[in-house]
N, C-alpha and C. Protein backbone atom coordinates (compact mmCIF):
# COMPACT_ATOMS: atom_id res chain seq x y z
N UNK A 1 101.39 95.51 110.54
CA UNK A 1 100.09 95.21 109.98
C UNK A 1 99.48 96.46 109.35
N UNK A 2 99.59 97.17 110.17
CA UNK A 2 99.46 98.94 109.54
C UNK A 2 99.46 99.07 108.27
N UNK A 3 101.40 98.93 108.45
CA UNK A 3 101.79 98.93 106.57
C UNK A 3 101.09 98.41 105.53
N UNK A 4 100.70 97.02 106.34
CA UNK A 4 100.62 95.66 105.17
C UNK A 4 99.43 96.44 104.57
N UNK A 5 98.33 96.73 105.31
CA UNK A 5 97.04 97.39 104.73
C UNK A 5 96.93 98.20 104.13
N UNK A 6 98.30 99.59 104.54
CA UNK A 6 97.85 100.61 103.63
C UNK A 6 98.24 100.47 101.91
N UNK A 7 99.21 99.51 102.34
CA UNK A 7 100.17 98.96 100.87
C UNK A 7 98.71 98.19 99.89
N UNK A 8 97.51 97.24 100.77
CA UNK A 8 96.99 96.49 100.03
C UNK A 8 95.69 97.42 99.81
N UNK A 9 95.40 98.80 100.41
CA UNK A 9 94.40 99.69 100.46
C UNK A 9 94.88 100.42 98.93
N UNK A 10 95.73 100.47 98.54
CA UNK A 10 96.40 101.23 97.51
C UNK A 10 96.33 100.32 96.38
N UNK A 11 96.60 99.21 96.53
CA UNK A 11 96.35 98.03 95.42
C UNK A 11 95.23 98.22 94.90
N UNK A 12 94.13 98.23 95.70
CA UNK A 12 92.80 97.99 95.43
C UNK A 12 92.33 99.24 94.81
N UNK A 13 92.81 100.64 95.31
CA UNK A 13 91.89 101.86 94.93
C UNK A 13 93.01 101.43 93.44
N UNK A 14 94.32 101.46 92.86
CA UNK A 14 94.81 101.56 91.81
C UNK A 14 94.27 100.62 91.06
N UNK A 15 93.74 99.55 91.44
CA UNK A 15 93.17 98.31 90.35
C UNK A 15 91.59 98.78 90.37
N UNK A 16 90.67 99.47 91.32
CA UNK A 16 89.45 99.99 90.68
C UNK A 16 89.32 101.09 89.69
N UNK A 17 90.34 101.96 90.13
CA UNK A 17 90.77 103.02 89.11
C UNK A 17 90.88 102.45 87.52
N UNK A 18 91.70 101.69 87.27
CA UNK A 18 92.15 101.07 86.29
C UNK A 18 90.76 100.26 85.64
N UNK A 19 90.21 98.99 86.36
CA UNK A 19 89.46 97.74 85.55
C UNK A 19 88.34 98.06 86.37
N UNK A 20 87.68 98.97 86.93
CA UNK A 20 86.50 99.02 87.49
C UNK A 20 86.21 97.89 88.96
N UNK A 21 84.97 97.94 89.61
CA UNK A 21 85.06 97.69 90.81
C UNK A 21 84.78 95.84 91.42
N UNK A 22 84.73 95.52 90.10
CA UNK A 22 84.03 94.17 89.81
C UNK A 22 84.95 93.53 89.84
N UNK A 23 85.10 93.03 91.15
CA UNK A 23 86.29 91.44 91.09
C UNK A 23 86.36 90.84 90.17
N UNK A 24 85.20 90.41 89.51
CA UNK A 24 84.78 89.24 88.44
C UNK A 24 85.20 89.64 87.22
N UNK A 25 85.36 91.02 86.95
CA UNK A 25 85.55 91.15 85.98
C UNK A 25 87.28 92.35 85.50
N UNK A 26 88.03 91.84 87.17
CA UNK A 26 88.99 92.83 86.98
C UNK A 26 90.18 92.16 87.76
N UNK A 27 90.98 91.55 86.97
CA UNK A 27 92.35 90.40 87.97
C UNK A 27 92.13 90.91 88.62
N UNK A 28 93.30 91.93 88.32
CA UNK A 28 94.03 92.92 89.28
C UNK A 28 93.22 93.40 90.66
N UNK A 29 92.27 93.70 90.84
CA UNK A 29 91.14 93.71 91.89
C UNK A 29 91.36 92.45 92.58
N UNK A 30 90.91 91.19 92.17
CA UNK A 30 90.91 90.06 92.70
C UNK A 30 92.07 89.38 93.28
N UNK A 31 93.38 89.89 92.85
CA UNK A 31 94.35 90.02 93.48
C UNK A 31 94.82 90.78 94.27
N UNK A 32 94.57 91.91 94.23
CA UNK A 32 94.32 92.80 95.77
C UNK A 32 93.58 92.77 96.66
N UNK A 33 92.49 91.97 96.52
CA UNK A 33 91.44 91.49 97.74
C UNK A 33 92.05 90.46 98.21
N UNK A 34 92.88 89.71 97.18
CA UNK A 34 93.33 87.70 97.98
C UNK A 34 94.64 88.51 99.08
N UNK A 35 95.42 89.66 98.36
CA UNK A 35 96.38 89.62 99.18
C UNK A 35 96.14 90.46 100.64
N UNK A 36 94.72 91.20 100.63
CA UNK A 36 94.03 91.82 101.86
C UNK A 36 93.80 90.73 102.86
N UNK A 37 93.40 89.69 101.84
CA UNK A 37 93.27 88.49 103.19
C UNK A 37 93.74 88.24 103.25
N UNK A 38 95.05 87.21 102.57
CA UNK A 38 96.35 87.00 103.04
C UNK A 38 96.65 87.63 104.29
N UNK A 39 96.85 88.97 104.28
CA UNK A 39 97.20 90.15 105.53
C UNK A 39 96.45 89.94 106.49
N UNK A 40 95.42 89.43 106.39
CA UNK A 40 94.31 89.60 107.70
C UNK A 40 93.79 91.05 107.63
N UNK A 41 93.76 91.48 106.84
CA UNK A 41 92.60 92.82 106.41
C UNK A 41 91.10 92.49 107.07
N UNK A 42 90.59 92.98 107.74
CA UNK A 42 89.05 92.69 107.72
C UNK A 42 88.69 93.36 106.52
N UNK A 43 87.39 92.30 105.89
CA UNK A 43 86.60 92.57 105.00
C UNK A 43 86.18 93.94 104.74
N UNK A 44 85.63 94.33 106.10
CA UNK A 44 85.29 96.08 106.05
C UNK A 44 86.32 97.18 105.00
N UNK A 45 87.27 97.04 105.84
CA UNK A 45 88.64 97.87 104.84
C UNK A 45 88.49 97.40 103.81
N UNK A 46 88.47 96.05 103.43
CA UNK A 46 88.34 95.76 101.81
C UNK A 46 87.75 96.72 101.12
N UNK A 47 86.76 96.67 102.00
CA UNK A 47 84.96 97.21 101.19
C UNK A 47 85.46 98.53 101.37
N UNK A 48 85.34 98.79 102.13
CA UNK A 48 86.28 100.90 101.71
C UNK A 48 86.30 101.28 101.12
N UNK A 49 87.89 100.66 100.84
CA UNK A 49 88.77 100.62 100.07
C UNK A 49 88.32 100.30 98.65
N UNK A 50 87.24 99.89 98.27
CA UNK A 50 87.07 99.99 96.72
C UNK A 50 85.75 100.87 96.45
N UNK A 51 85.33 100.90 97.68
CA UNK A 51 84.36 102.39 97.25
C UNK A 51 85.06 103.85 97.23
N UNK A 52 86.16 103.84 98.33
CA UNK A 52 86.51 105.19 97.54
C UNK A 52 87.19 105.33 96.54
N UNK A 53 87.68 104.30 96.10
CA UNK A 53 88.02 104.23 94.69
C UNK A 53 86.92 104.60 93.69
N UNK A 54 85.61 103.71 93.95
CA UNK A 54 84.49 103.61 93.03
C UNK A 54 84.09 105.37 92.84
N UNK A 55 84.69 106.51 93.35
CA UNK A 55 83.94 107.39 93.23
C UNK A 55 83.81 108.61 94.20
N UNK A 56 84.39 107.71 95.65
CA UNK A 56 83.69 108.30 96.20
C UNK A 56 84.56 109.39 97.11
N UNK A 57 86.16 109.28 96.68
CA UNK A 57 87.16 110.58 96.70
C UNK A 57 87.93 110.43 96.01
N UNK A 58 88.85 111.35 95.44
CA UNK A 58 89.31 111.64 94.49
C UNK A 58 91.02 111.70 94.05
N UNK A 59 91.05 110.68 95.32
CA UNK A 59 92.37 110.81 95.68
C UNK A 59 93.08 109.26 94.59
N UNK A 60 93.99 109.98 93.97
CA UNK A 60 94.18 108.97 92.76
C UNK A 60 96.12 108.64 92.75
N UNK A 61 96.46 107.49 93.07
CA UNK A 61 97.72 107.15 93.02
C UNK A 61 98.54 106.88 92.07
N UNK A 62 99.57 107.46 91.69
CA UNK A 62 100.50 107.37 90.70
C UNK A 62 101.71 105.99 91.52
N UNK A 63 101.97 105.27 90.41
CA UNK A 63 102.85 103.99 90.74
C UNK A 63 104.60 104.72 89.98
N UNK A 64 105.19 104.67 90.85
CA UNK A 64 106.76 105.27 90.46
C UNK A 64 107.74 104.10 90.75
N UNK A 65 108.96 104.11 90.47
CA UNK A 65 109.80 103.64 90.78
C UNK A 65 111.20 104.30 90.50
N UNK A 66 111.75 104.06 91.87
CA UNK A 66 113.34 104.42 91.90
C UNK A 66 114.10 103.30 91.62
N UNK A 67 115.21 104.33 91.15
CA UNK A 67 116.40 102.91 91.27
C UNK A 67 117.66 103.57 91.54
N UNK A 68 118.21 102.81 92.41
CA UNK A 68 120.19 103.24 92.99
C UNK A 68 120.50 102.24 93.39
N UNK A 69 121.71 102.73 93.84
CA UNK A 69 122.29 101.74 94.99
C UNK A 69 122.89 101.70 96.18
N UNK A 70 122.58 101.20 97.31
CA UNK A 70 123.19 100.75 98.63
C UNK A 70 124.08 100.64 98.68
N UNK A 71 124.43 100.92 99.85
CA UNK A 71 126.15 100.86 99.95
C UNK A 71 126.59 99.32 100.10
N UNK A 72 128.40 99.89 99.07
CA UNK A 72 128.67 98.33 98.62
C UNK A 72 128.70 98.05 97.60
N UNK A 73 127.40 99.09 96.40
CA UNK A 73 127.14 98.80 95.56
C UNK A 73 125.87 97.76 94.93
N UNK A 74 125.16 97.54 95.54
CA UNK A 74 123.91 96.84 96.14
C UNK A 74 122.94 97.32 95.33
N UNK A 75 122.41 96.95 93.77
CA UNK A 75 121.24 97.78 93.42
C UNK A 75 119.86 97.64 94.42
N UNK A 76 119.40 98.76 93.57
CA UNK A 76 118.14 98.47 94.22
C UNK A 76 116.68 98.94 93.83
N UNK A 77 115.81 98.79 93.61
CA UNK A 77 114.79 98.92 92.89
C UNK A 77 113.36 99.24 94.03
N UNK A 78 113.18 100.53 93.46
CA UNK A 78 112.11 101.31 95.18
C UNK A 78 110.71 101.36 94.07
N UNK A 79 109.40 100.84 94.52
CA UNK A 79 108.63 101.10 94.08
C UNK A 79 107.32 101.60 95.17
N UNK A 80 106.99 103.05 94.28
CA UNK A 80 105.74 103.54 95.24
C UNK A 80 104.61 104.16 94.71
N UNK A 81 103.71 103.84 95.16
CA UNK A 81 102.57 104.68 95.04
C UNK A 81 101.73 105.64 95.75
N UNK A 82 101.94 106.91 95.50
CA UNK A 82 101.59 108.15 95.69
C UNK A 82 100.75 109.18 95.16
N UNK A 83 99.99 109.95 95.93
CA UNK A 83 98.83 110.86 95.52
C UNK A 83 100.11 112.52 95.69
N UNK A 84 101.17 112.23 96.04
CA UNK A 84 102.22 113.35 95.89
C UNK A 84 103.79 113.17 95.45
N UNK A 85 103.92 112.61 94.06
CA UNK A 85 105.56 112.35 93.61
C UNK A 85 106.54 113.37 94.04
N UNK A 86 105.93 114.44 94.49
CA UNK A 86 107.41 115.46 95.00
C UNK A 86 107.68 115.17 96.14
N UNK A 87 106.41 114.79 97.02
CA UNK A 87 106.63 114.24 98.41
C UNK A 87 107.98 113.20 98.36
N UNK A 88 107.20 111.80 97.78
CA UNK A 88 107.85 110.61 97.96
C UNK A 88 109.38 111.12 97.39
N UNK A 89 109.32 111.48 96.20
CA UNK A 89 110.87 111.70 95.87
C UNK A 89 111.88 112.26 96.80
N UNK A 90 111.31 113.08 97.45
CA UNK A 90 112.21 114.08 98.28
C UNK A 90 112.22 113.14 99.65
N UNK A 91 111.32 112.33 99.89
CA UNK A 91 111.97 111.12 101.04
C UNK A 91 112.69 110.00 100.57
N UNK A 92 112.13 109.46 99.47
CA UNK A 92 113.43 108.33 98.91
C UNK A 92 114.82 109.07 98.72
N UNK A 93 114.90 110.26 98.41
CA UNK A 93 115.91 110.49 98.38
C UNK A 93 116.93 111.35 99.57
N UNK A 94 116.08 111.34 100.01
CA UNK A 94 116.61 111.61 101.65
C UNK A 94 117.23 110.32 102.44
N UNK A 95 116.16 109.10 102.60
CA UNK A 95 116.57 108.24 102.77
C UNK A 95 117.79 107.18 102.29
N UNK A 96 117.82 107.27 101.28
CA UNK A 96 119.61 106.49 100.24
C UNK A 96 120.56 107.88 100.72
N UNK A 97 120.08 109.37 101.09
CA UNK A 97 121.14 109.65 101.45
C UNK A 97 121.74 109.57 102.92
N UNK A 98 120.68 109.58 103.86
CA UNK A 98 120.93 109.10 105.16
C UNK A 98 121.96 108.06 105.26
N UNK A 99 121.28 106.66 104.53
CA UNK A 99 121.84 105.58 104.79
C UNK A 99 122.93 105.18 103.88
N UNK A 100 123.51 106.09 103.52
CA UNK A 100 125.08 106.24 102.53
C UNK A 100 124.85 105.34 101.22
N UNK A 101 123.17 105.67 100.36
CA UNK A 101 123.18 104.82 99.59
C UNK A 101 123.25 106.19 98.51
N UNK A 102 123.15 106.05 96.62
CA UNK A 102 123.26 106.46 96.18
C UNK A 102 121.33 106.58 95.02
N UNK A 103 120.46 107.27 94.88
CA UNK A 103 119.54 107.31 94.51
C UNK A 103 120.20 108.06 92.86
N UNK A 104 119.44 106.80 91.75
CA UNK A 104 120.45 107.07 90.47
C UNK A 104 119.09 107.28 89.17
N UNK A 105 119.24 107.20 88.14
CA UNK A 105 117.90 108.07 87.71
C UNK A 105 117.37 106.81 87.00
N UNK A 106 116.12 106.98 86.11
CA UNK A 106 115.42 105.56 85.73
C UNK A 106 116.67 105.24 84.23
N UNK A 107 116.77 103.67 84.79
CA UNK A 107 117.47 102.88 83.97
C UNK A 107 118.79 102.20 84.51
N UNK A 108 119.21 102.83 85.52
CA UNK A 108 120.43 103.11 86.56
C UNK A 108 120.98 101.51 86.90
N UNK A 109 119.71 100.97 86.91
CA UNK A 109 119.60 99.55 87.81
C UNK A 109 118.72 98.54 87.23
N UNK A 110 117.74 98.98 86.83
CA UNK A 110 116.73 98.60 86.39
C UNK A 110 117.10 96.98 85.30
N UNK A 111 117.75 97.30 84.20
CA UNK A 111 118.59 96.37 83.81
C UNK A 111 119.04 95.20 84.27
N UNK A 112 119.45 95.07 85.80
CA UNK A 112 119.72 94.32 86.33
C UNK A 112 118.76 93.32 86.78
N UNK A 113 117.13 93.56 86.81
CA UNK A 113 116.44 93.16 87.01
C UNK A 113 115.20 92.54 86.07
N UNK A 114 114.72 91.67 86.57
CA UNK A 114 113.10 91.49 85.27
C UNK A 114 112.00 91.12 86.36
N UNK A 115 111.07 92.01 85.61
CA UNK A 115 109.80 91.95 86.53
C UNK A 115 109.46 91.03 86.06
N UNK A 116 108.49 90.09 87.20
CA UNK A 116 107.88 88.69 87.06
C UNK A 116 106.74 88.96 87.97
N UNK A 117 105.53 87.89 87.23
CA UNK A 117 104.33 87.91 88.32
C UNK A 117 104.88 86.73 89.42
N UNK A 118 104.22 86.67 90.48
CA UNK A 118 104.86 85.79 91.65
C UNK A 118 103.50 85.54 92.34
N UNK A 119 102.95 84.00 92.46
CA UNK A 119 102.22 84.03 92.93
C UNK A 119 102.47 82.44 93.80
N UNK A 120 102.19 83.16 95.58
CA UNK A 120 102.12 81.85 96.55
C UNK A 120 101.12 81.08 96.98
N UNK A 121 101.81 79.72 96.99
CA UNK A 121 100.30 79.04 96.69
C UNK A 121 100.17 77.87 97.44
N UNK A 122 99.43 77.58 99.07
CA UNK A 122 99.59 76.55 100.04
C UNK A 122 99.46 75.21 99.36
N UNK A 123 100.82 74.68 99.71
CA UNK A 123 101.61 73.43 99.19
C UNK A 123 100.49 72.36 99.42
N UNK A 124 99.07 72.13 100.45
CA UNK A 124 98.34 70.97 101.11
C UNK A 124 97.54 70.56 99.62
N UNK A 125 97.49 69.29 99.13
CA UNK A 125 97.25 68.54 98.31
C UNK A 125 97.34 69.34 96.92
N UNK A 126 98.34 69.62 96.92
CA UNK A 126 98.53 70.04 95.63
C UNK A 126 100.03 68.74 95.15
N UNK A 127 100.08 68.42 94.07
CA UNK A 127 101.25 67.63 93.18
C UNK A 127 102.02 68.32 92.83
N UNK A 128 102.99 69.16 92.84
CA UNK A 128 103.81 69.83 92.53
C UNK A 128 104.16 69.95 90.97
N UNK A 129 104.96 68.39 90.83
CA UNK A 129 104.72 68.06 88.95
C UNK A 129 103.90 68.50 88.58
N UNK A 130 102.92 67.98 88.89
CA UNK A 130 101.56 68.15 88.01
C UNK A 130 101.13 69.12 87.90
N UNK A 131 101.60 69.96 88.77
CA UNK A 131 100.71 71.36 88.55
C UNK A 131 101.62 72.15 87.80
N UNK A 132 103.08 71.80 87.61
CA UNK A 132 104.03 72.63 86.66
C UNK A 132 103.48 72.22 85.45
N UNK A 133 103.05 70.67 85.35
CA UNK A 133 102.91 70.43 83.95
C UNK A 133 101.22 71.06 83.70
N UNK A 134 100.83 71.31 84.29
CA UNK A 134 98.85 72.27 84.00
C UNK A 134 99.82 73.42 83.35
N UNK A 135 100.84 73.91 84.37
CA UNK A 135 100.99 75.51 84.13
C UNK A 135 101.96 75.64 83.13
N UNK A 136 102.64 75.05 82.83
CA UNK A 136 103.71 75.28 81.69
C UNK A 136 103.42 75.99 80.44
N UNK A 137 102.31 75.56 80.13
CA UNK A 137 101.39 76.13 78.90
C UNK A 137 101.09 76.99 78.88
N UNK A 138 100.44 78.01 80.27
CA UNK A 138 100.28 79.19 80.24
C UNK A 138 101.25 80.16 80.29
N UNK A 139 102.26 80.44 80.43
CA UNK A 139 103.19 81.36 80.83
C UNK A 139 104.02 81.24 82.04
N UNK A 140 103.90 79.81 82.79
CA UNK A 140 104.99 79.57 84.02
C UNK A 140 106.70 79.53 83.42
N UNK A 141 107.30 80.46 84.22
CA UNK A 141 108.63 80.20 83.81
C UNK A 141 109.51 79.17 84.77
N UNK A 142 108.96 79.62 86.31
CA UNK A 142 109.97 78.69 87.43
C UNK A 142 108.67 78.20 88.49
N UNK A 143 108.58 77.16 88.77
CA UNK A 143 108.03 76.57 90.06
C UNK A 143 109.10 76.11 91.19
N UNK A 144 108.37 76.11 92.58
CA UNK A 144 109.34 75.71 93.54
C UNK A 144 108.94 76.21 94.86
N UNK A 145 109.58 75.21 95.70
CA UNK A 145 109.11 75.77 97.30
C UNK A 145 110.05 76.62 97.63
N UNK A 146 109.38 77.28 98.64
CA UNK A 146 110.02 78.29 99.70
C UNK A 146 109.02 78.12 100.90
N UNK A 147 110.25 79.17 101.98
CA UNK A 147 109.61 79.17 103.55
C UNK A 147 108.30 80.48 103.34
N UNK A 148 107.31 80.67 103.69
CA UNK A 148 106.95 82.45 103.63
C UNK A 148 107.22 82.70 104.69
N UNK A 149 106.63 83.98 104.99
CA UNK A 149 107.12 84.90 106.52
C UNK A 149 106.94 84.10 108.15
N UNK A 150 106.11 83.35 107.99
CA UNK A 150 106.22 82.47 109.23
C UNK A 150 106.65 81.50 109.38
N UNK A 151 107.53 80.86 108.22
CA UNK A 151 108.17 80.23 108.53
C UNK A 151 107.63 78.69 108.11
N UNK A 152 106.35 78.75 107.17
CA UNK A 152 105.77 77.76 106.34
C UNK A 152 106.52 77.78 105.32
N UNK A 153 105.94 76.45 104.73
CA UNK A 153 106.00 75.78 103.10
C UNK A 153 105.38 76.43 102.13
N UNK A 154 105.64 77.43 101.35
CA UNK A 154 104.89 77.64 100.20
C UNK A 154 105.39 77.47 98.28
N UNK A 155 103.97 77.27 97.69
CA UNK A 155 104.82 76.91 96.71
C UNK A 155 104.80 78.45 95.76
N UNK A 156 105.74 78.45 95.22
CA UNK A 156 105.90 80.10 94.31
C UNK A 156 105.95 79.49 92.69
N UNK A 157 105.15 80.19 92.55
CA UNK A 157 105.23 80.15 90.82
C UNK A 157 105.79 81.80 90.40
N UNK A 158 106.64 81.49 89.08
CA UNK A 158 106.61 82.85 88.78
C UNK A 158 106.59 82.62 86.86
N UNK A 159 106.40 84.02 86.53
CA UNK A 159 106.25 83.99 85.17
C UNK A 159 106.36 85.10 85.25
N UNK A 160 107.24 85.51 83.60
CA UNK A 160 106.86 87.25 83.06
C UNK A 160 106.00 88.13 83.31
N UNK A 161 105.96 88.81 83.38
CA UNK A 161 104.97 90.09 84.08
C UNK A 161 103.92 90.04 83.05
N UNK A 162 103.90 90.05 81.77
CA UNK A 162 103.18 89.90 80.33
C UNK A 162 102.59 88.88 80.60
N UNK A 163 102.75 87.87 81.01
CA UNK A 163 101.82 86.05 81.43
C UNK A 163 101.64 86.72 83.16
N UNK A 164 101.23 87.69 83.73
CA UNK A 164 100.35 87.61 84.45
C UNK A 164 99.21 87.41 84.28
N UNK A 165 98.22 87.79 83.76
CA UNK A 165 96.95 87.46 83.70
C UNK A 165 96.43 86.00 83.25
N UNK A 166 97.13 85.42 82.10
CA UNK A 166 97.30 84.14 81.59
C UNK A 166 97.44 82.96 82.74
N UNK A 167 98.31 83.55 83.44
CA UNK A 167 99.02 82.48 84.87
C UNK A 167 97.99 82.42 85.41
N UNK A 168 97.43 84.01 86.23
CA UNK A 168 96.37 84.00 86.94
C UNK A 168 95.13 83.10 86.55
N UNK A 169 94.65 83.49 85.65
CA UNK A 169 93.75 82.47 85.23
C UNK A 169 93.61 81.15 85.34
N UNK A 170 95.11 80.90 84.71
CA UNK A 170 94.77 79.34 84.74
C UNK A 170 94.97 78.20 86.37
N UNK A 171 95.52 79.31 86.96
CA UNK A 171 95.25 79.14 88.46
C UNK A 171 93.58 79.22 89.23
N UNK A 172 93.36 80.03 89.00
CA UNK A 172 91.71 80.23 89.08
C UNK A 172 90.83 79.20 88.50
N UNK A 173 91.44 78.75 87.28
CA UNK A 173 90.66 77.30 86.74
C UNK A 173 90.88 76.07 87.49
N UNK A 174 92.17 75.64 88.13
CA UNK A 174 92.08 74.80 88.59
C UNK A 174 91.51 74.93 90.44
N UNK A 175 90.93 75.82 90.84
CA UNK A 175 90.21 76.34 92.34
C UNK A 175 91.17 76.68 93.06
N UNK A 176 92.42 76.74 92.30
CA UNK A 176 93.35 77.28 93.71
C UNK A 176 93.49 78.74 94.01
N UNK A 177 93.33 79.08 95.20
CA UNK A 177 93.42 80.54 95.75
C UNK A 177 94.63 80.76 96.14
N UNK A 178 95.74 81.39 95.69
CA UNK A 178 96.91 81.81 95.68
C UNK A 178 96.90 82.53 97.44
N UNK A 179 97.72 82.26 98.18
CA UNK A 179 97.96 82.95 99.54
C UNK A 179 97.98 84.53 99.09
N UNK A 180 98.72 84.73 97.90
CA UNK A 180 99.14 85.93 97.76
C UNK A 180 99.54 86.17 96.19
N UNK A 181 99.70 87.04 95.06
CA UNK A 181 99.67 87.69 94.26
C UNK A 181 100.78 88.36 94.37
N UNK A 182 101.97 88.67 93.86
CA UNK A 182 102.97 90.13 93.72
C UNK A 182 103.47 90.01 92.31
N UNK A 183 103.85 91.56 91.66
CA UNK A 183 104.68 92.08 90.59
C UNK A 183 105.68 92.19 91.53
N UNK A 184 107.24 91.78 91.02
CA UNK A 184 108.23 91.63 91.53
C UNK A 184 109.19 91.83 90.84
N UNK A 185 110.46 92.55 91.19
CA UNK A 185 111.88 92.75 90.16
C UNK A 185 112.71 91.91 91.20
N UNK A 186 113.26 90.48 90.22
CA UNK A 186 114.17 89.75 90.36
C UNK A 186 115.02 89.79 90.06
N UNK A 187 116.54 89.49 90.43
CA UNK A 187 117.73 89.93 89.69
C UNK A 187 118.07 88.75 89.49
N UNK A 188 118.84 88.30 88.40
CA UNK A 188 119.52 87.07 88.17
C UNK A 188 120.92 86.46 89.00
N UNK A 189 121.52 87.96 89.35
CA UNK A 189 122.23 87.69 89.87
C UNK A 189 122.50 88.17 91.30
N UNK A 190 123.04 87.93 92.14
CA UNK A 190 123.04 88.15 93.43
C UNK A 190 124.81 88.50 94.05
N UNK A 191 124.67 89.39 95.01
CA UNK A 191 125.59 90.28 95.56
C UNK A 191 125.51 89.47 97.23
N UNK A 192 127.17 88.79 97.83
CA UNK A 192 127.75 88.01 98.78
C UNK A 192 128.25 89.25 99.40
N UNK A 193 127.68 89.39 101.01
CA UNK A 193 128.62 90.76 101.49
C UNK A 193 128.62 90.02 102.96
N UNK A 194 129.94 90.18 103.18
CA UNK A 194 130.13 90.32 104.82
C UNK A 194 128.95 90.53 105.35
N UNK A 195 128.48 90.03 107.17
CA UNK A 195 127.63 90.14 107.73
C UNK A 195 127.23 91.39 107.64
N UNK A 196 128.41 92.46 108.05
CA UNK A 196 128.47 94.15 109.00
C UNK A 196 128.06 94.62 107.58
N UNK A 197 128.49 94.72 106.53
CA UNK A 197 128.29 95.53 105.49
C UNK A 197 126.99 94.91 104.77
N UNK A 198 126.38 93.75 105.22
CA UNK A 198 125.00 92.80 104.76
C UNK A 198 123.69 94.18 105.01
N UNK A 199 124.76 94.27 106.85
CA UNK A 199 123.31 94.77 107.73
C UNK A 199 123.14 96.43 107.26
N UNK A 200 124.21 96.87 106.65
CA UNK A 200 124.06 98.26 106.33
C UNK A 200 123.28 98.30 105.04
N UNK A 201 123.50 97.35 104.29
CA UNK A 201 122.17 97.66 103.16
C UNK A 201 120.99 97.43 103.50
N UNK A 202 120.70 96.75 104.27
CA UNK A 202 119.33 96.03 105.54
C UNK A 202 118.85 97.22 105.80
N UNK A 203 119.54 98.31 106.67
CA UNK A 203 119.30 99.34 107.21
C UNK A 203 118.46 100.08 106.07
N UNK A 204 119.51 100.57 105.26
CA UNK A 204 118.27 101.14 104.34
C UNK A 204 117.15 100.45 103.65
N UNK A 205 117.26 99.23 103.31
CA UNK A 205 116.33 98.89 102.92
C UNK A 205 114.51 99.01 103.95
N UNK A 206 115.16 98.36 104.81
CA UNK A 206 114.10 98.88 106.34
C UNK A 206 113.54 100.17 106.26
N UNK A 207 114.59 101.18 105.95
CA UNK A 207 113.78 102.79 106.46
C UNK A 207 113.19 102.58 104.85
N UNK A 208 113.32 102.31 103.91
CA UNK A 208 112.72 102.62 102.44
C UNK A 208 111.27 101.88 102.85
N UNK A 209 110.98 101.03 103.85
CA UNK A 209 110.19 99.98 103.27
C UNK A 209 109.09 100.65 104.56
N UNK A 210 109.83 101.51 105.28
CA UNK A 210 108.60 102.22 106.02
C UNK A 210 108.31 103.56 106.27
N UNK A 211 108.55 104.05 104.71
CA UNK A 211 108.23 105.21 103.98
C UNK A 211 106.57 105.12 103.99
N UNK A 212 105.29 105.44 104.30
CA UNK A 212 104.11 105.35 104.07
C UNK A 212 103.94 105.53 102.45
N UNK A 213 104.97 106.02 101.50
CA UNK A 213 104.34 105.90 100.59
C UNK A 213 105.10 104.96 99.34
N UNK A 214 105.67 103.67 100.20
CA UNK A 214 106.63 102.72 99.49
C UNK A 214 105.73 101.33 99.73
N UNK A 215 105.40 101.12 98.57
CA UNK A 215 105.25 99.54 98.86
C UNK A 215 105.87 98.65 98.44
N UNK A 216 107.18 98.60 97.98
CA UNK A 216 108.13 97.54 97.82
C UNK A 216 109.24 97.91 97.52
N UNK A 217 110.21 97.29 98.13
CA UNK A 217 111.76 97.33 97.28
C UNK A 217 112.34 96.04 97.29
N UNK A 218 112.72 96.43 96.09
CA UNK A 218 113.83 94.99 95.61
C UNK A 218 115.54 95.35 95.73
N UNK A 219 116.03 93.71 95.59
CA UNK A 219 117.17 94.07 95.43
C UNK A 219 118.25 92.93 95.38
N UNK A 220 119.50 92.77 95.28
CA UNK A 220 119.99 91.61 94.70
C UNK A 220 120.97 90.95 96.17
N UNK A 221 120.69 91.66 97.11
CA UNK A 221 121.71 91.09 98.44
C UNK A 221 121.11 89.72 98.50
N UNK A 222 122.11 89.01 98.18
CA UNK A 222 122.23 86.98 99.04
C UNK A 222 121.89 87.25 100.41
């Protein structure tokens, strides 16, 4: 829970930085507050969290991304945000070397992937059709269920990273509050590994993902 906050504390100071402090008038904000609650953030941290953005320290995050690969051959796509890039670099890359992965320079992997907005959205009286056919128009590329982390029904929309805001919107028009909001690198294609050699890219992926200054990695393991 720790993580989840400091990951969605960073959302928020990088989206006030950017569109100012006004939900109303800044997605990206409004999607870092839905996914604070999502988390179970208390409100308080919310509120913080966009005043010291608003001004009130000076501590300003740069968004990076790595790319290599896991052993096996396993790309993988590390994204972080940091108030120190020599820091984080010198632990991502400590970490792929620990865990016998290979840390490769921008473009390496990247290719393999396309960023998409991804947004989850509780399946209870919603039409599924119908709501592909609202969203089609705006920039939806794929609709469809999935389990989320506990083991519920949710429905995922995704679209180009460019039809984020478009998507967002037209989600917001029809009153639905998305569980959650993410920029995401999807791969088209996907990598089948033995259990034992599954769990060794697992491994690193795990220590990457509790780096304090990583908030996501992707990657193409089935």
């Amino acid at each position: 829970m720790a993580k989840a906050f400091t990951r969605v504390s960073k959302e928020i100071v990088i989206a006030v930085k950017a569109g100012g402090p006004d939900p109303d008038a800044n997605p990206a904000l409004r999607r870092a507050i839905q996914n604070g609650r999502a988390a179970n953030m208390p409100k308080d941290k919310i509120d913080a969290a966009i005043k010291r953005a608003s001004g009130q320290t000076d501590v300003n995050y740069e968004v990076l991304l790595y790319e290599g690969y896991a052993p096996h051959g396993v790309p993988i796509i590390v994204e972080a945000a940091t108030d120190n890039p020599t820091r984080t670099a010198a632990n991502v890359r400590s970490i792929f070397k620990k865990y016998n992965g290979n840390l490769g320079s921008t473009g390496s992997v990247g290719f393999l992937f396309k960023r998409m907005g991804v947004f989850r959205i509780a399946p209870e009286g919603i039409n599924i059709e119908e709501l592909e056919l609202d969203l089609i128009d705006h920039g939806l590329e794929e609709l469809g269920e999935s389990t989320g982390e506990k083991g519920e029904k949710v429905i995922v929309a995704r679209c180009l990273f460019n039809h984020f805001g478009q998507l967002q919107s037209a989600i917001e028009a029809r009153k639905i509050v998305p569980l959650g909001f993410a920029s995401e690198y999807i791969s088209e294609t996907f990598t089948e590994l033995p259990n034992e050699q599954a769990t060794e890219v697992l491994e690193l992926v795990d220590a990457l993902e509790q780096d304090d200054d990583v908030q996501n990695v992707f990657h193409n393991l089935k």
